[in-house]
Protein backbone atom coordinates (compact mmCIF):
# COMPACT_ATOMS: atom_id res chain seq x y z
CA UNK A 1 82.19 95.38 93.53
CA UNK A 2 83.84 94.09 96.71
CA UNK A 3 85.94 96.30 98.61
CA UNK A 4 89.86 96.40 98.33
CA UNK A 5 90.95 98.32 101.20
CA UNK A 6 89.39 99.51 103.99
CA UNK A 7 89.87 102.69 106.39
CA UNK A 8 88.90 102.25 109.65
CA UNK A 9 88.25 105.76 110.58
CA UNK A 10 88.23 108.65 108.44
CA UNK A 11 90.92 110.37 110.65
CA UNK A 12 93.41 107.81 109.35
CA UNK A 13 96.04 108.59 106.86
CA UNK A 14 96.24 104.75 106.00
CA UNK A 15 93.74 102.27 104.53
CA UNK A 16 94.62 98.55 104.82
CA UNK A 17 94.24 96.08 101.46
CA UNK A 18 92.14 93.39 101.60
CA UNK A 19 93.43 91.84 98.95
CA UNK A 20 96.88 92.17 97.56
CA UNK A 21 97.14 95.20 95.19
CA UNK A 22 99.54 95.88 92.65
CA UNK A 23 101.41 98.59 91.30
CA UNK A 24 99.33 101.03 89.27
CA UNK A 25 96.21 99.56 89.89
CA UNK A 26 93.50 101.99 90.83
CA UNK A 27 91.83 101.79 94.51
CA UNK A 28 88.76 102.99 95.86
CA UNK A 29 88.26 103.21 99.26
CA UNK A 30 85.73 104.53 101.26
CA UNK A 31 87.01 107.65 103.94
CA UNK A 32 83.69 108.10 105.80
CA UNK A 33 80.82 108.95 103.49
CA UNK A 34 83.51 109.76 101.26
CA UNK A 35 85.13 107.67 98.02
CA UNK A 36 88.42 108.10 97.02
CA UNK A 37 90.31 106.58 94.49
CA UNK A 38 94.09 106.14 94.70
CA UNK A 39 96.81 104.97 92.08
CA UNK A 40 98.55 102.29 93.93
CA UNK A 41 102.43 102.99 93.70
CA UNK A 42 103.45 99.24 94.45
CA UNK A 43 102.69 95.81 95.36
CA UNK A 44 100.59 96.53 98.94
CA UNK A 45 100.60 93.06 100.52
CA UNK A 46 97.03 91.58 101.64
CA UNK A 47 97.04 93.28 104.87
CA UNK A 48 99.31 95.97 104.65
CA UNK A 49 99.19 99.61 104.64
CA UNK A 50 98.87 102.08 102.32
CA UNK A 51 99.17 105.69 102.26
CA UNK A 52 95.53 108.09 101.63
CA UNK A 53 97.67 111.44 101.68
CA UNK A 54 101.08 112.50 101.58
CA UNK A 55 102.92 111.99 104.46
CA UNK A 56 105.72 113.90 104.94
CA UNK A 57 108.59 112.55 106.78
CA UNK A 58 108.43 113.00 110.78
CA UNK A 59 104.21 112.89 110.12
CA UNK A 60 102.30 110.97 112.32
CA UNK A 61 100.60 108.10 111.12
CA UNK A 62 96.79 107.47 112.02
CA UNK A 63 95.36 104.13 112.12
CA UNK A 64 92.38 103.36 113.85
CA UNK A 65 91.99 107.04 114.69
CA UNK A 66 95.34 106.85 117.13
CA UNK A 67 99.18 107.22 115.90
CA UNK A 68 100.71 104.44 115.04
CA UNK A 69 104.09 105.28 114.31
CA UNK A 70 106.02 108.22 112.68
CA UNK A 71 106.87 108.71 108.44
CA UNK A 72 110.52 107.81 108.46
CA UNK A 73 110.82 109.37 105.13
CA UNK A 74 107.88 111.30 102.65
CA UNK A 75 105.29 108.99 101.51
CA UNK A 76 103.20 109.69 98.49
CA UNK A 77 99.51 108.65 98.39
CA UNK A 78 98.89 104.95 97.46
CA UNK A 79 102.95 104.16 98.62
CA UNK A 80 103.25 101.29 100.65
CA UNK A 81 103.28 102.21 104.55
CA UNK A 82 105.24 98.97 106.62
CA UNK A 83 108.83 98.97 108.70
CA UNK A 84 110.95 100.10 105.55
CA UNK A 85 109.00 103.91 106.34
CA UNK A 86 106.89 103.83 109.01
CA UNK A 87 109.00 103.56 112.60
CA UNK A 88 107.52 102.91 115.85
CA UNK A 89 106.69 105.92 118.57
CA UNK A 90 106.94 103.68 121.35
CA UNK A 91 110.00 101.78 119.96
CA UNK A 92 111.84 105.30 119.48
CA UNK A 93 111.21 106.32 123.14
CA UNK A 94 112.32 103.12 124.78
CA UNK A 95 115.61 103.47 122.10
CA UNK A 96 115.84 106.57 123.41
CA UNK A 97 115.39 106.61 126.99
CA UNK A 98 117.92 103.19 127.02
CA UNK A 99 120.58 105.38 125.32
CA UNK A 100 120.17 108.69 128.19
């Protein structure tokens, strides 16, 4: 069976579809030399991101083994991950820095 989603490296909290997924389908994914398989919560765009673990709100988020961005609010395993939760480190700090 061809793969769905893949994880780049088993530090990531994130696989990516590779194919679009839909709600309540079941996912396997392979985390290393491990397989895990996830409920998907909703429609995961080809592409996009979706949660492998909690992650609770202020959590970094791992992709290719380096952060990402930051959990704007709790995400549940197999929950979409995009700009609606997931905001930008970098983004933040400029944000920030422009508003000191």
């Amino acid at each position: 069976m061809a793969e769905k989603a893949i994880v780049i490296d088993p530090k990531d909290s994130v696989a990516v579809a590779v194919v679009e997924l839909a709600a309540g389908e079941c996912c396997t994914v392979r985390v290393g030399d491990e397989l895990r398989a996830l409920e998907i919560r909703e429609k995961i765009p080809f592409g996009h991101k979706f949660a492998l673990r909690r992650i609770s709100k202020g959590d970094d988020v791992l992709k290719y083994g380096e952060v990402i961005g930051e959990a704007a609010g709790d995400i549940e395993p197999g929950g979409w991950v995009h700009v609606h939760n997931l905001v930008s480190k970098r983004a933040k700090e400029k944000i920030l820095e422009a508003l000191s």
